[in-house]
Protein backbone atom coordinates (compact mmCIF):
# COMPACT_ATOMS: atom_id res chain seq x y z
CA UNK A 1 178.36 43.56 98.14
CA UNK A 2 174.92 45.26 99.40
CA UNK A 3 174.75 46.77 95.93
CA UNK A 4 174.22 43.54 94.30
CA UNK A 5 172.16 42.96 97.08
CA UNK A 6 169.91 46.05 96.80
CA UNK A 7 169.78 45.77 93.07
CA UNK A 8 168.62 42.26 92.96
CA UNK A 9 165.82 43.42 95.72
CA UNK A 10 164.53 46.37 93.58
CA UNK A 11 164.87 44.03 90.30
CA UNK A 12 162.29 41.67 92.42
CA UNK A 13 160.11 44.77 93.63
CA UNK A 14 160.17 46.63 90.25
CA UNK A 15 158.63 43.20 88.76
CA UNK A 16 156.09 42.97 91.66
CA UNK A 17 154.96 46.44 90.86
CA UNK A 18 154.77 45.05 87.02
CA UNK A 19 152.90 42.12 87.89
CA UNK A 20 150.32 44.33 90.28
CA UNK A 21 149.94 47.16 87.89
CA UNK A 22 148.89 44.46 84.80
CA UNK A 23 146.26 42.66 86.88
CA UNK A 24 144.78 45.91 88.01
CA UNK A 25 144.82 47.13 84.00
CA UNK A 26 143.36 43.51 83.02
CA UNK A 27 140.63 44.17 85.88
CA UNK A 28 139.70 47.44 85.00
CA UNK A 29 139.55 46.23 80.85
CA UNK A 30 136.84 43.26 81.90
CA UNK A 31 135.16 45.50 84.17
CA UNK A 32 134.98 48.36 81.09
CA UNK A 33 133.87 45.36 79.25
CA UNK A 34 131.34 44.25 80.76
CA UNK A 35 129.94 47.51 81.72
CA UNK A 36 130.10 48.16 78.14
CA UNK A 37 127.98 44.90 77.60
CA UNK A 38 125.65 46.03 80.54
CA UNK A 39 125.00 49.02 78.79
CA UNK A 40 124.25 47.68 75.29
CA UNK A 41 121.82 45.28 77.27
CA UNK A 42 119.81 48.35 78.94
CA UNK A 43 119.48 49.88 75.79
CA UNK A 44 117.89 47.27 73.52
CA UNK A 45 115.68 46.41 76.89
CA UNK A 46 114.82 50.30 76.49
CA UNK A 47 113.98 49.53 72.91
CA UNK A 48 112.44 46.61 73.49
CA UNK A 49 109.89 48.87 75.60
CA UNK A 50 109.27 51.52 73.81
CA UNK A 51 107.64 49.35 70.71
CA UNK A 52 104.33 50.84 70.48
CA UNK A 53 101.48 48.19 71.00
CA UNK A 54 98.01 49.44 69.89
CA UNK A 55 95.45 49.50 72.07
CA UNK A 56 91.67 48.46 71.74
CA UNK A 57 89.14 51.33 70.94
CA UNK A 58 87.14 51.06 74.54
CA UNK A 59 83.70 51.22 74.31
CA UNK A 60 81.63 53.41 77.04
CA UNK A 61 77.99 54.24 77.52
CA UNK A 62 76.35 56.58 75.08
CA UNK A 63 75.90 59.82 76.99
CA UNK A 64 71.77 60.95 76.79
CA UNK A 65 71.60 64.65 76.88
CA UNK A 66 68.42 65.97 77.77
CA UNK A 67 67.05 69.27 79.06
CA UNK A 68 68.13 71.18 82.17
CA UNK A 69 64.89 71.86 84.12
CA UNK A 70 66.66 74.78 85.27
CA UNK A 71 64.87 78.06 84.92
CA UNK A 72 66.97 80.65 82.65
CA UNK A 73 69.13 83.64 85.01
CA UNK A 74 67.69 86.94 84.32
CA UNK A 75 70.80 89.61 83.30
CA UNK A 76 71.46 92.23 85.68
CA UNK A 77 73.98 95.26 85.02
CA UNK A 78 76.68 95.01 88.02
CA UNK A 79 76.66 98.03 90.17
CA UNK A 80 80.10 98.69 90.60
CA UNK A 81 80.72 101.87 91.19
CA UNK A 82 78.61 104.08 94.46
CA UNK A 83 78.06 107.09 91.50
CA UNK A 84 74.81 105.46 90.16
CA UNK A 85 73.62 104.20 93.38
């Protein structure tokens, strides 16, 4: 009968579907897995950066400050307003 028939062929499509759907869960766990591992990798790299590593005190030129030959202003009061001119 095409009953027996049709049964058998979904039976044989129902397990195809099974077989798909578990290799597309197994990918999906190794690729959480290793983006899990990814991640923990970044993150001690991170660490592994931020360690602070002292630096040498630099040593520059002593600075000589002498005298500005300059002459001195002399203060004026602004005129700002035309009353007091």
């Amino acid at each position: 009968l095409a009953t027996e028939r049709r049964a058998r062929e979904w039976q044989e499509y129902e397990h195809l579907i099974a077989e798909k759907e578990a290799l597309r869960a197994r990918l999906e766990a190794e690729q959480r897995l290793e983006e899990e591992q990814r991640q923990r990798e970044e993150i001690a790299r991170l660490r592994q950066e931020q360690v602070h590593k002292a630096q040498p005190i630099r040593q520059y030129k002593p600075v000589a400050v002498k005298k500005s030959e300059v002459p001195l202003t002399v203060p004026e009061s602004p005129n700002f307003s035309k009353r007091f001119r």
